[in-house]
Protein backbone atom coordinates (compact mmCIF):
# COMPACT_ATOMS: atom_id res chain seq x y z
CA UNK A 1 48.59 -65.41 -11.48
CA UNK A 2 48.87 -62.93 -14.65
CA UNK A 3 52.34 -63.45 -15.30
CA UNK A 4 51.43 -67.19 -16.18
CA UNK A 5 50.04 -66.08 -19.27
CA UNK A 6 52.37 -63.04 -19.75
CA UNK A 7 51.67 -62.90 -23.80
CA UNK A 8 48.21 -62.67 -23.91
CA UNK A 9 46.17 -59.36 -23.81
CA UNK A 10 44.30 -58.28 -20.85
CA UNK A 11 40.39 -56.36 -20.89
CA UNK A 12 40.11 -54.80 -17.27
CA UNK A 13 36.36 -54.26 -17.14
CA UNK A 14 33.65 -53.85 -14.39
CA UNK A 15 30.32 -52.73 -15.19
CA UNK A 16 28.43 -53.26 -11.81
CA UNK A 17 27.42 -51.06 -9.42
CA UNK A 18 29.17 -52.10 -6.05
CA UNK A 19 28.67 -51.61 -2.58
CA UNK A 20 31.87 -50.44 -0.63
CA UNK A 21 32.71 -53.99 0.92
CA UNK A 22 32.27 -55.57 -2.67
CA UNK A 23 34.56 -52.59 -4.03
CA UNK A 24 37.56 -53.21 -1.32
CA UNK A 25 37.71 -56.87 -3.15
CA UNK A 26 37.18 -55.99 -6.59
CA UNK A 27 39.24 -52.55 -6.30
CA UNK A 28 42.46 -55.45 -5.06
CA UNK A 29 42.11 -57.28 -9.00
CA UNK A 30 41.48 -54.28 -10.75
CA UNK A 31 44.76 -52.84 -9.45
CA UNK A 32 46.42 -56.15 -9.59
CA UNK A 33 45.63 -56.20 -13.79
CA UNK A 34 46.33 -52.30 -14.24
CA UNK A 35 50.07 -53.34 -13.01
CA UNK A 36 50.31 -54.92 -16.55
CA UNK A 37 50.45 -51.96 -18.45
CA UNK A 38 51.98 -53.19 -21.51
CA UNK A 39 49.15 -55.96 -22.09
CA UNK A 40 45.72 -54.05 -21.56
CA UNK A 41 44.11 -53.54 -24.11
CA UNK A 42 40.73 -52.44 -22.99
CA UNK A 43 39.87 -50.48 -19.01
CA UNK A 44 35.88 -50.13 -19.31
CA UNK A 45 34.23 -48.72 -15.98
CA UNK A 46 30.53 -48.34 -15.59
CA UNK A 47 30.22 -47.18 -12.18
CA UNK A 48 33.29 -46.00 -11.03
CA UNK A 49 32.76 -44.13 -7.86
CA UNK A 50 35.74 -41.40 -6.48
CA UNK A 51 36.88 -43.73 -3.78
CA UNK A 52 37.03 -47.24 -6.02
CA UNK A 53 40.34 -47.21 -6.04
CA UNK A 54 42.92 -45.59 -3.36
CA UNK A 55 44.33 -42.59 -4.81
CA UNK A 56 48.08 -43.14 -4.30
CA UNK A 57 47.70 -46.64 -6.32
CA UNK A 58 46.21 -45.15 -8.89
CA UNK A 59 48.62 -42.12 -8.87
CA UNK A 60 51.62 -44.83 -8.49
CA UNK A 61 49.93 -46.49 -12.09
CA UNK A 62 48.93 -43.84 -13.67
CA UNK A 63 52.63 -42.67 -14.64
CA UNK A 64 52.92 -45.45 -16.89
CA UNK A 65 52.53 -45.40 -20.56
CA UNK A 66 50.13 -48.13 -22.00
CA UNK A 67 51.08 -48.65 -25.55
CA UNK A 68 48.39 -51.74 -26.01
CA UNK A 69 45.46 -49.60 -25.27
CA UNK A 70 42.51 -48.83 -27.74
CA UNK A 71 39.58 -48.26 -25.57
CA UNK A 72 38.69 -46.64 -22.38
CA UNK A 73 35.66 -46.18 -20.92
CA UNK A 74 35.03 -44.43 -17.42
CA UNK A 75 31.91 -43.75 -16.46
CA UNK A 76 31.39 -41.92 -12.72
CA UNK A 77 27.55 -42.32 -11.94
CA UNK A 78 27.50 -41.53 -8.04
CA UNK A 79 27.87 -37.91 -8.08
CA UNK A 80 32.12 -37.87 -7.23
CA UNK A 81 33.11 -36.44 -10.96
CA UNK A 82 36.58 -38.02 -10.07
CA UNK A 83 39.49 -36.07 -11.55
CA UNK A 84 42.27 -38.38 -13.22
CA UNK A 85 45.49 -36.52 -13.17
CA UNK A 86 47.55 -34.97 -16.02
CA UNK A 87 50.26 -37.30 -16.29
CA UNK A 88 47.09 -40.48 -16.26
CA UNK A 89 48.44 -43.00 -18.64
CA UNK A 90 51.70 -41.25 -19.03
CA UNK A 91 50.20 -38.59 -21.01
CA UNK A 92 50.68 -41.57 -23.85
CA UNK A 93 48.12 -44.03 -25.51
CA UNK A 94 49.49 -44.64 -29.59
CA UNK A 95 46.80 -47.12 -29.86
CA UNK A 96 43.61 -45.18 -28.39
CA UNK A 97 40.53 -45.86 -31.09
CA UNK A 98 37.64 -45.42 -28.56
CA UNK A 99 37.55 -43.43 -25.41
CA UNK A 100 34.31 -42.51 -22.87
CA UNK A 101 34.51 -40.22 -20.26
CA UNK A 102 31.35 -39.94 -18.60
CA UNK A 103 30.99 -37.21 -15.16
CA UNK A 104 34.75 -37.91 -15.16
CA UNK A 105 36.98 -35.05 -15.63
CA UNK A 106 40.55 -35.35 -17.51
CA UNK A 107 42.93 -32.14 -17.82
CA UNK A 108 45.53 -33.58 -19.85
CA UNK A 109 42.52 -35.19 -22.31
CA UNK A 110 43.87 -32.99 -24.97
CA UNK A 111 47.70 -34.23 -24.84
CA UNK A 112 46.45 -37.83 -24.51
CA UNK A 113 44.65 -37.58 -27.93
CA UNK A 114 47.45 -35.99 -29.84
CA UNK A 115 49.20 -39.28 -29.16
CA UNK A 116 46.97 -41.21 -30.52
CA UNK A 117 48.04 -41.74 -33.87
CA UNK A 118 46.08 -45.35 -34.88
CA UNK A 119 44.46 -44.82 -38.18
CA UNK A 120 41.79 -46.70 -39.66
């Protein structure tokens, strides 16, 4: 259903706490949206638990590069401290103005920033 409107931008955000069975649903879109890396513009997670989303997807999308992006906001408030991988993002986000990491860990934070060459 995305690619109907394939030039607009896309804001992938959940701020809810969910149960597991509401998760399995939600986790299906979220994934579904993160496939169209060269149109988000905004990932904002409130409550995003370790096992949200299955870790090979989110390996499999996290090699991608998404130029479009100026915020992200992850937020991990169940204990988990998930661990995105070095390569998250492609190591690449030129349009990164606001970024929130809350109990969510990041190695390759520092390479990720360097990118980020938007000026205001």
């Amino acid at each position: 259903m995305l690619d109907v409107w394939s030039t607009l931008p896309l804001v992938v955000s959940d701020r809810r706490k969910l149960t597991p069975i509401e998760a399995l649903g939600a986790g299906s879109n979220i994934i579904d949206a993160l496939q169209h890396h060269d149109r988000v513009r905004e990932i904002t997670f409130w409550y995003l638990p370790g096992w949200l989303l299955p870790v090979e997807r989110v390996a499999e999308m996290a090699h991608r590069p998404y130029p479009e992006l100026t915020s992200l906001e992850l937020r991990s408030n169940d204990g988990s401290e998930p661990v995105l991988p070095n390569y998250f993002l492609g190591g690449s986000a030129p349009r990164l103005r606001t970024l929130v990491l809350d109990s969510v860990s990041f190695p390759g934070l520092r390479k990720l920033l360097l990118t980020a060459n938007n000026r205001i």
